[in-house]
PDB file of N, CA and C in Angstrom:
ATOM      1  N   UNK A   1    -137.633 143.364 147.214  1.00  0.00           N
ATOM      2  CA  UNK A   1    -137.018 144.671 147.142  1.00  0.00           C
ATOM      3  C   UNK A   1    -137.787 145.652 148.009  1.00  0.00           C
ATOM      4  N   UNK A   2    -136.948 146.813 148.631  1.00  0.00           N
ATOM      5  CA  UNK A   2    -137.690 148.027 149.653  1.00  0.00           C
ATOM      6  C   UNK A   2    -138.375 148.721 148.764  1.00  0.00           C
ATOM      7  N   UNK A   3    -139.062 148.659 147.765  1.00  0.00           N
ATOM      8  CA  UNK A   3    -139.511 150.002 146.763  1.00  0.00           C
ATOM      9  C   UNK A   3    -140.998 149.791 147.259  1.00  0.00           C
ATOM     10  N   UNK A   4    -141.536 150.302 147.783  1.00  0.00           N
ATOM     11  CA  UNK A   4    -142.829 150.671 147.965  1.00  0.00           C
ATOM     12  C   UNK A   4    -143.704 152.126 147.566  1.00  0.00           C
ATOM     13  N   UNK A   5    -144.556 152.033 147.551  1.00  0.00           N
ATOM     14  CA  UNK A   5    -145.168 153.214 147.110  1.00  0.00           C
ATOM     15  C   UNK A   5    -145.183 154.378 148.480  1.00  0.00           C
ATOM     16  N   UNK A   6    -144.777 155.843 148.234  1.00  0.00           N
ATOM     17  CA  UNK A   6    -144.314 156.274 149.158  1.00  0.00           C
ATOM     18  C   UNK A   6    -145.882 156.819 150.137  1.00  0.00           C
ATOM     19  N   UNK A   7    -147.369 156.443 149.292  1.00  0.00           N
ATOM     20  CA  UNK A   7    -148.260 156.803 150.428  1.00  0.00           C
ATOM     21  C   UNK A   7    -148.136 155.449 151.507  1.00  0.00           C
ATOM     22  N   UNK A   8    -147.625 154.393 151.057  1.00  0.00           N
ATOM     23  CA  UNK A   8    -148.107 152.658 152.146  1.00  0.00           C
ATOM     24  C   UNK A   8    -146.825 152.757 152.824  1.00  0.00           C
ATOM     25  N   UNK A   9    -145.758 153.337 152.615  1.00  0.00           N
ATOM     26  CA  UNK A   9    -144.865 154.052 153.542  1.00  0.00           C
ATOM     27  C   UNK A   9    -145.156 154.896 154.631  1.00  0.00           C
ATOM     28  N   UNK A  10    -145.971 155.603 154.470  1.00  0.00           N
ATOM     29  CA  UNK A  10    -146.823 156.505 155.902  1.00  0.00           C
ATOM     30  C   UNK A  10    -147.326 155.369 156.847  1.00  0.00           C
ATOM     31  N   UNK A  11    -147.380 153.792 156.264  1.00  0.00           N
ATOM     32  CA  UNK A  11    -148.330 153.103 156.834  1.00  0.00           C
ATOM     33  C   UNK A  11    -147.378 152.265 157.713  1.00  0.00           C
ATOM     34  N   UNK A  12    -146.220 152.737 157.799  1.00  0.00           N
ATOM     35  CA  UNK A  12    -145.154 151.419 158.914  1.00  0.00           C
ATOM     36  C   UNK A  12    -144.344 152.637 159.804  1.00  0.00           C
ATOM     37  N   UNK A  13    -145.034 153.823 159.819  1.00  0.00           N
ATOM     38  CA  UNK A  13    -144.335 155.070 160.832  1.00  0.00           C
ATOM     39  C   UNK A  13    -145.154 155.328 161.691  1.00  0.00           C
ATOM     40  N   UNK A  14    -144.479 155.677 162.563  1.00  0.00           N
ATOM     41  CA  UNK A  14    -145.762 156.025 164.247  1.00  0.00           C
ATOM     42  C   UNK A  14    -146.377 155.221 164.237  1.00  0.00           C
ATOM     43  N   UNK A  15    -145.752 153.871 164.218  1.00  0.00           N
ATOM     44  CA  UNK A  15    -146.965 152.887 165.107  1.00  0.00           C
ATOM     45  C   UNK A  15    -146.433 151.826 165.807  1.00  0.00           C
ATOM     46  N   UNK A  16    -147.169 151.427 166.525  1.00  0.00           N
ATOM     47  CA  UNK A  16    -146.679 150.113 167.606  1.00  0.00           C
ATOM     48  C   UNK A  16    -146.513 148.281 166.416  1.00  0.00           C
ATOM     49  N   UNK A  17    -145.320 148.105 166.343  1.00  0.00           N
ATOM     50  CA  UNK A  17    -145.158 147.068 165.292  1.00  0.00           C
ATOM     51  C   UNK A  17    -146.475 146.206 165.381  1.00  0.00           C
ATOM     52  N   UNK A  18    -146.575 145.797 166.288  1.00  0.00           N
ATOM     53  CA  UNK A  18    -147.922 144.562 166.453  1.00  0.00           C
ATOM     54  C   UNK A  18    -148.543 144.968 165.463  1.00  0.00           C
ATOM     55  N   UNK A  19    -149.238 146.389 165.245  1.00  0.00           N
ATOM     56  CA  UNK A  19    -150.609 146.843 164.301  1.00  0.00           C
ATOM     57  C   UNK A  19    -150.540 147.320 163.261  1.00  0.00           C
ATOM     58  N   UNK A  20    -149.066 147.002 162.879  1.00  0.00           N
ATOM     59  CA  UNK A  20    -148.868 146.852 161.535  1.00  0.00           C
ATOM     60  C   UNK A  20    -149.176 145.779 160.303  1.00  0.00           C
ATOM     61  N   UNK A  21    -149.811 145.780 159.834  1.00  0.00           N
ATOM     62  CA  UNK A  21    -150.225 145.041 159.120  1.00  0.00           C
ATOM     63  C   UNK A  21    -149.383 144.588 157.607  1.00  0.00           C
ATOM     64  N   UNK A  22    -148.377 143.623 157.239  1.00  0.00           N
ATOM     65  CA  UNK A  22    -147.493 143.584 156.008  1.00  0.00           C
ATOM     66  C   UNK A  22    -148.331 142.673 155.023  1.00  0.00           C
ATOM     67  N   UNK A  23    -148.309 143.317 153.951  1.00  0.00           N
ATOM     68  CA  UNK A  23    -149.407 142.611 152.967  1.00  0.00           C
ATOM     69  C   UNK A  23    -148.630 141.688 151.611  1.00  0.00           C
ATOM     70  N   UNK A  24    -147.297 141.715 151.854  1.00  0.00           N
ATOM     71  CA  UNK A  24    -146.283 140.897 150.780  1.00  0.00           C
ATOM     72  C   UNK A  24    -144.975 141.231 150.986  1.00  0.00           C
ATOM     73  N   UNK A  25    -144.322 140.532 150.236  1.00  0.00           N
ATOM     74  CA  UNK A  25    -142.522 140.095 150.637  1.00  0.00           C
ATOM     75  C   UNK A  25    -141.934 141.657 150.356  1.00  0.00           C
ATOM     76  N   UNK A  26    -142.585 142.635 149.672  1.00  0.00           N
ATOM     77  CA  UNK A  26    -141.956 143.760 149.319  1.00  0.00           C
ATOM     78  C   UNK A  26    -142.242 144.738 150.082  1.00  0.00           C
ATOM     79  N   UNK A  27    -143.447 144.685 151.114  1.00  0.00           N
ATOM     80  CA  UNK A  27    -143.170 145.631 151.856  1.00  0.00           C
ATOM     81  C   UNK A  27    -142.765 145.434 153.249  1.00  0.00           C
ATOM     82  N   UNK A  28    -142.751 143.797 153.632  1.00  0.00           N
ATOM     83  CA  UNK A  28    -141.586 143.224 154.561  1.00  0.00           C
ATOM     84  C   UNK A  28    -140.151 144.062 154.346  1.00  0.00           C
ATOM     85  N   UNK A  29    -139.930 143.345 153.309  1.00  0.00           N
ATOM     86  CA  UNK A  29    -138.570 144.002 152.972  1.00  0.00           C
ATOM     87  C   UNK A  29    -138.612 145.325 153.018  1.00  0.00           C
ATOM     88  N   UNK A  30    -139.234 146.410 152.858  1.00  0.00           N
ATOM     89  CA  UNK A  30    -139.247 147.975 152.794  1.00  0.00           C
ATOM     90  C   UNK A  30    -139.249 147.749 154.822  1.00  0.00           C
ATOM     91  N   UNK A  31    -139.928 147.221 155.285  1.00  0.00           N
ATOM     92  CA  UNK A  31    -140.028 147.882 156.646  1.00  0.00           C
ATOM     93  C   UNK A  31    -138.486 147.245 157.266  1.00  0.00           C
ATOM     94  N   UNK A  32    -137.807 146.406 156.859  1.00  0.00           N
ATOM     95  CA  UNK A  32    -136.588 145.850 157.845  1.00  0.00           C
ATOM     96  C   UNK A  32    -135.439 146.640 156.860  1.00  0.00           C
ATOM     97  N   UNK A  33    -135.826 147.095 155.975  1.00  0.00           N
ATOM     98  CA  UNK A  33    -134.399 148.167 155.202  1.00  0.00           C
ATOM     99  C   UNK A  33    -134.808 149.642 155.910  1.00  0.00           C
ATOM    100  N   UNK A  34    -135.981 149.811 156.291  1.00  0.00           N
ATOM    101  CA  UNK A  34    -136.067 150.751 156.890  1.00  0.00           C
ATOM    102  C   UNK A  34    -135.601 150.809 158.688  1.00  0.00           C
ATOM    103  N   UNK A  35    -135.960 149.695 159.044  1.00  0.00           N
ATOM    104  CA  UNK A  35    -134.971 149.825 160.306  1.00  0.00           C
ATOM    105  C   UNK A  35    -133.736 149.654 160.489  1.00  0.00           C
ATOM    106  N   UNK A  36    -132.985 149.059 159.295  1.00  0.00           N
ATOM    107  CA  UNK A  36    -132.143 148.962 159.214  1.00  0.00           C
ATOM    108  C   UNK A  36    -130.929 150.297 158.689  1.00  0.00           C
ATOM    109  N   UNK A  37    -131.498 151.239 158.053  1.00  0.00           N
ATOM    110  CA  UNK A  37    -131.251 152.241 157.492  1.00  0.00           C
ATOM    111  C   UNK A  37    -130.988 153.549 158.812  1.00  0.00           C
ATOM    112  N   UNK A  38    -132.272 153.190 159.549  1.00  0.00           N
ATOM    113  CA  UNK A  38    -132.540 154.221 161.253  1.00  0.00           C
ATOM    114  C   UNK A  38    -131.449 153.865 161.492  1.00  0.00           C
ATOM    115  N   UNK A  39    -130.873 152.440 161.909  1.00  0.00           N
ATOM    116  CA  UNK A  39    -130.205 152.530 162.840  1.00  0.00           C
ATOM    117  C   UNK A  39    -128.906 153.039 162.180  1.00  0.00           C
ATOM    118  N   UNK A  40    -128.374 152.663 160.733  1.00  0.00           N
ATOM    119  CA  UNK A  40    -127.415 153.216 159.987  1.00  0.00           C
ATOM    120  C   UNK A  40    -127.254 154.623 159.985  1.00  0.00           C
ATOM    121  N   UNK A  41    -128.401 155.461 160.222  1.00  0.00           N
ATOM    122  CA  UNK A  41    -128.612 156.784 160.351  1.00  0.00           C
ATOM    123  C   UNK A  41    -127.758 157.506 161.639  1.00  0.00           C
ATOM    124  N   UNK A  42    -128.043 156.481 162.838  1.00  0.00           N
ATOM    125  CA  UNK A  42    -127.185 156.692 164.226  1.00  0.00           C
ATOM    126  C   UNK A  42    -125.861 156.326 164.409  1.00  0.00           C
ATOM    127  N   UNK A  43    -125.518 155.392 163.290  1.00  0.00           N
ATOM    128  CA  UNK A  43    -124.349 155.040 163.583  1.00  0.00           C
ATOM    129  C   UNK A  43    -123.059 155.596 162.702  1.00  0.00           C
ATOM    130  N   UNK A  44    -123.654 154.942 161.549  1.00  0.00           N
ATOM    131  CA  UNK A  44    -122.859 156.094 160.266  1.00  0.00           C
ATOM    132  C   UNK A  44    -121.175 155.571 160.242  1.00  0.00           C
ATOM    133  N   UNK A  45    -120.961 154.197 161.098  1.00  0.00           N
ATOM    134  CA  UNK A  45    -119.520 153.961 160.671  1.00  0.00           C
ATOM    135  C   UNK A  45    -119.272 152.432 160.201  1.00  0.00           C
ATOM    136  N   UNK A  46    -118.221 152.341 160.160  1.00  0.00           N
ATOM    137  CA  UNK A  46    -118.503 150.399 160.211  1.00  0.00           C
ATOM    138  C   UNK A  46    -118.709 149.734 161.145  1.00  0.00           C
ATOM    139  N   UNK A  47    -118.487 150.098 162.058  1.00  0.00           N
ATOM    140  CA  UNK A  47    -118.944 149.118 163.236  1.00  0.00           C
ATOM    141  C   UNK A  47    -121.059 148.971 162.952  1.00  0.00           C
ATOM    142  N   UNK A  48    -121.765 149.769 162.911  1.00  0.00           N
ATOM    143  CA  UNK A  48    -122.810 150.224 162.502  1.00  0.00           C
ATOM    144  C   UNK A  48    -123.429 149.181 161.435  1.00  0.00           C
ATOM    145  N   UNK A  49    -122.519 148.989 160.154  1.00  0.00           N
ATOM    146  CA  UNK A  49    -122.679 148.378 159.279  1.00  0.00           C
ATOM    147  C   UNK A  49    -122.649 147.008 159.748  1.00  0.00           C
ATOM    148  N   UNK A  50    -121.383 146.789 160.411  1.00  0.00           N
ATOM    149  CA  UNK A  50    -121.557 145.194 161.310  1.00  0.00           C
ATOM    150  C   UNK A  50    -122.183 144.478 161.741  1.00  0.00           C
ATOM    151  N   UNK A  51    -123.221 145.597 162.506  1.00  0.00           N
ATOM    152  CA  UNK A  51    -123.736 145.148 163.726  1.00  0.00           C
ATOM    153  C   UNK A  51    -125.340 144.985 162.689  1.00  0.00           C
ATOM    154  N   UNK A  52    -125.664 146.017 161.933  1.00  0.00           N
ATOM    155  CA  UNK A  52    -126.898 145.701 160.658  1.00  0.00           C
ATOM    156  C   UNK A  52    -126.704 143.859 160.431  1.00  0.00           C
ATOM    157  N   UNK A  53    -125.541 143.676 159.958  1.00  0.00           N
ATOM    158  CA  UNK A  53    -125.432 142.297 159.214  1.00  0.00           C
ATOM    159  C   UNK A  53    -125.596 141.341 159.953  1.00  0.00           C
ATOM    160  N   UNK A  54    -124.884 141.301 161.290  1.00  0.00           N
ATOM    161  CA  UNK A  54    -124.754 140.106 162.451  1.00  0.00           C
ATOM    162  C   UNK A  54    -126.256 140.435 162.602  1.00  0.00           C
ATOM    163  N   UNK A  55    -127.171 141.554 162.836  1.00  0.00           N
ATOM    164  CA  UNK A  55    -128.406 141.498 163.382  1.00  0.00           C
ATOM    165  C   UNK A  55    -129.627 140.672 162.563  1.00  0.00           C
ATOM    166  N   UNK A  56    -129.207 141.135 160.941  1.00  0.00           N
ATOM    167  CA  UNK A  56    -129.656 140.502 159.967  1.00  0.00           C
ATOM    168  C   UNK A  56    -129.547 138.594 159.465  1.00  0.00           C
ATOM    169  N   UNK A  57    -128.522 138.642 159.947  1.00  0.00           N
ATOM    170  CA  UNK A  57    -127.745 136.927 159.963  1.00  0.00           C
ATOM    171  C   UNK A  57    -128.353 136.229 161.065  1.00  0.00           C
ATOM    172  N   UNK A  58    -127.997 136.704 162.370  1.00  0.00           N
ATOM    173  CA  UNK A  58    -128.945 136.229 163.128  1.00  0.00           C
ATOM    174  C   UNK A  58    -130.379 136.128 163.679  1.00  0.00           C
ATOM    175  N   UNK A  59    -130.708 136.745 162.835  1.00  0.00           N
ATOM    176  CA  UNK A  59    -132.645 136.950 162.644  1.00  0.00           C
ATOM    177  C   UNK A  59    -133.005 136.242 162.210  1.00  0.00           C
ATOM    178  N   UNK A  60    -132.108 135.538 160.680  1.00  0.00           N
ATOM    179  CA  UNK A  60    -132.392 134.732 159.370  1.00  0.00           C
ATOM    180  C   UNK A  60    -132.080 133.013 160.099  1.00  0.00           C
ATOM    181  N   UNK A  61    -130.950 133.198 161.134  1.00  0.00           N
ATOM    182  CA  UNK A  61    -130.990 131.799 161.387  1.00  0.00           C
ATOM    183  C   UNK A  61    -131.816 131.444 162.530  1.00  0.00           C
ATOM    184  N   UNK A  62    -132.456 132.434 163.585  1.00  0.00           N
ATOM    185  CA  UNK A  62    -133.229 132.037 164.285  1.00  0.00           C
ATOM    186  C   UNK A  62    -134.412 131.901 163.630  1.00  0.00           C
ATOM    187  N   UNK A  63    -134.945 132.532 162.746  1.00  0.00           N
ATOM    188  CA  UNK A  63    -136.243 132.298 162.482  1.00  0.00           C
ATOM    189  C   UNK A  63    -136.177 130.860 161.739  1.00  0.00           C
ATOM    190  N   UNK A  64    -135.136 130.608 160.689  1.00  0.00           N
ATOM    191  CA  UNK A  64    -134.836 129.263 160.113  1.00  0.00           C
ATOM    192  C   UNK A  64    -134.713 127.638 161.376  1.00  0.00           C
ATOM    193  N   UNK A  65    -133.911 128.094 163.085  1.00  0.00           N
ATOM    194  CA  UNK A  65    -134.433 127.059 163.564  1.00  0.00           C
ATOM    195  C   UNK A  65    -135.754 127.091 163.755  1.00  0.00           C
ATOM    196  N   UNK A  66    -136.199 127.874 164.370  1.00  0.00           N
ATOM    197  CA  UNK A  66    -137.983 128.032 165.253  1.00  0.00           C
ATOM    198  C   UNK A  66    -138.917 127.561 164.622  1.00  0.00           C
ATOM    199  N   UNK A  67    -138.932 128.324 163.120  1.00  0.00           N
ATOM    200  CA  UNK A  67    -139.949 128.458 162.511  1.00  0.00           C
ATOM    201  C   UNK A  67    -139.574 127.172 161.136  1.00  0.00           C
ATOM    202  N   UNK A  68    -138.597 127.310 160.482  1.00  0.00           N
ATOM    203  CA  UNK A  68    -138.726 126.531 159.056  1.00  0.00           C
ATOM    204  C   UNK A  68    -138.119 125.310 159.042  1.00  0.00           C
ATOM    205  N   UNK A  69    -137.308 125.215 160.135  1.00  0.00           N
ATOM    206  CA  UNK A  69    -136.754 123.909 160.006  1.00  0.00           C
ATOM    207  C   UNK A  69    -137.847 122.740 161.035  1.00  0.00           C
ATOM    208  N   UNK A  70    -138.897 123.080 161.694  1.00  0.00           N
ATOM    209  CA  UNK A  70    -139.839 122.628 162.361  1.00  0.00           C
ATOM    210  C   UNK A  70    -140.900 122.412 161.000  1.00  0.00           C
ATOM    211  N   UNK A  71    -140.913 123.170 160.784  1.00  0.00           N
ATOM    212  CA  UNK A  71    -141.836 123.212 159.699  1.00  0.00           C
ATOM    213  C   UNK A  71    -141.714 122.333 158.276  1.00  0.00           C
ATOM    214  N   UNK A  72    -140.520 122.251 157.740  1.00  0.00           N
ATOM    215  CA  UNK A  72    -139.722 120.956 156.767  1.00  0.00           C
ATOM    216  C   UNK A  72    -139.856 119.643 157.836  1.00  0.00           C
ATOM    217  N   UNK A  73    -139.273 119.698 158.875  1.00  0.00           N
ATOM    218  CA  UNK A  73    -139.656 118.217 159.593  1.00  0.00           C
ATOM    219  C   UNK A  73    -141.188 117.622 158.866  1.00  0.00           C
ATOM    220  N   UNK A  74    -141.970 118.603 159.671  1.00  0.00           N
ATOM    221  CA  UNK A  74    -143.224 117.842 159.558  1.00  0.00           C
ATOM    222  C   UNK A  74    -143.647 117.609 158.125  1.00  0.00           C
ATOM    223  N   UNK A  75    -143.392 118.261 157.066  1.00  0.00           N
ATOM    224  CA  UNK A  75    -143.278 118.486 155.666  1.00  0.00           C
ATOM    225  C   UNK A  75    -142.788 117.111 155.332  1.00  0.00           C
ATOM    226  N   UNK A  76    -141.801 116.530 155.955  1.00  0.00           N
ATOM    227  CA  UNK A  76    -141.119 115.437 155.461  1.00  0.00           C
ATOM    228  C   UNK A  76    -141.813 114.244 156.002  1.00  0.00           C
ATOM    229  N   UNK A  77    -141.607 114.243 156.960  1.00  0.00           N
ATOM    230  CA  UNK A  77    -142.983 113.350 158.091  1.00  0.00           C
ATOM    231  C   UNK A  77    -144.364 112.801 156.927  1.00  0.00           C
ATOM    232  N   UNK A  78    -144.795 113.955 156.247  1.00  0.00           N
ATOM    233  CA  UNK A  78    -146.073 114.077 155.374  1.00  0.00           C
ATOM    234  C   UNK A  78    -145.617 113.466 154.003  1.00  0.00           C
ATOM    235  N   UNK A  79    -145.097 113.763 154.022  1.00  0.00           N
ATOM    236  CA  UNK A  79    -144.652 113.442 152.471  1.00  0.00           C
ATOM    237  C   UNK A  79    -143.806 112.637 152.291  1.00  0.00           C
ATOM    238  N   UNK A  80    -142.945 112.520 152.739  1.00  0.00           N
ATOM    239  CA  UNK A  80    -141.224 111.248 152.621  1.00  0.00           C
ATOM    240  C   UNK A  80    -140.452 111.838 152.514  1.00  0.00           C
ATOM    241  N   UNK A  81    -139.254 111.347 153.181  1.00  0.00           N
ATOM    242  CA  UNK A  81    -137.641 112.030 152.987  1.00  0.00           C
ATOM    243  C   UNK A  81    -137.090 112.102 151.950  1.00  0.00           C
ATOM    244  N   UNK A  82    -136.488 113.017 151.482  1.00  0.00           N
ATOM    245  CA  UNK A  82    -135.960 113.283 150.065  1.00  0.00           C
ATOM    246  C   UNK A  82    -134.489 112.698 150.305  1.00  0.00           C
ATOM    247  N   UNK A  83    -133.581 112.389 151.494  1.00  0.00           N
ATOM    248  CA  UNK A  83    -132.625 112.249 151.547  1.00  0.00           C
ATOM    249  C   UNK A  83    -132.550 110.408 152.441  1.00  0.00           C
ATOM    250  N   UNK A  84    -131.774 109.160 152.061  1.00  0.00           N
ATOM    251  CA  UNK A  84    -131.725 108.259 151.979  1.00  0.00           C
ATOM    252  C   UNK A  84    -130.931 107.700 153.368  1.00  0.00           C
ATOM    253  N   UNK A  85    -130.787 108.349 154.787  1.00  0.00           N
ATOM    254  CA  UNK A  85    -130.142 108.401 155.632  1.00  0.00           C
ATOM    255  C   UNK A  85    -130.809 107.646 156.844  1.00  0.00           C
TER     256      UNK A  85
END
C-alpha cells in the first residue's frame, strides 16, 4: 500500500531516482502511486488513466521476463521441476 509516513515522503521529492534509496514494498509502492498520480495530475482524462495502466502492465511484464522468470529458471535448475514436461 502508498501510505507512508508523510516526513519519508520528503525523502522521494527533488531527487535524481538513482539516490533514492527504497527501504520496503510500501514505500516502493508510495513512490510509483506517486508517479503515477503526477502524471494523472497532467492528464486528468481517460486516455491518462490508460496510458497509467498499459505503463503499469507493461513494467510488470518486463520486469517478470528480465528479471523473475530468469531467476525461477535457475531456481528450478537448483532445486527440480515442479512440472512433469
Amino acid at each position: 500500500m502508498p501510505y507512508i509516513k508523510k516526513t519519508k515522503r520528503l525523502d522521494f521529492q527533488l531527487q535524481p531516482l538513482d539516490e533514492i534509496y527504497i527501504n520496503n514494498p510500501g514505500e516502493l509502492n508510495y513512490l510509483i502511486t506517486y508517479l503515477c498520480d503526477q502524471y494523472w495530475q497532467q492528464s486528468g482524462n481517460y486516455q491518462g488513466i490508460n496510458d497509467i495502466v498499459g505503463a503499469l502492465e507493461g513494467a510488470k511484464m518486463e520486469f517478470y521476463r528480465r528479471v523473475a522468470a530468469p531467476y525461477e529458471n535457475v531456481k528450478s535448475a537448483e532445486n527440480g521441476d515442479v512440472y512433469n514436461v
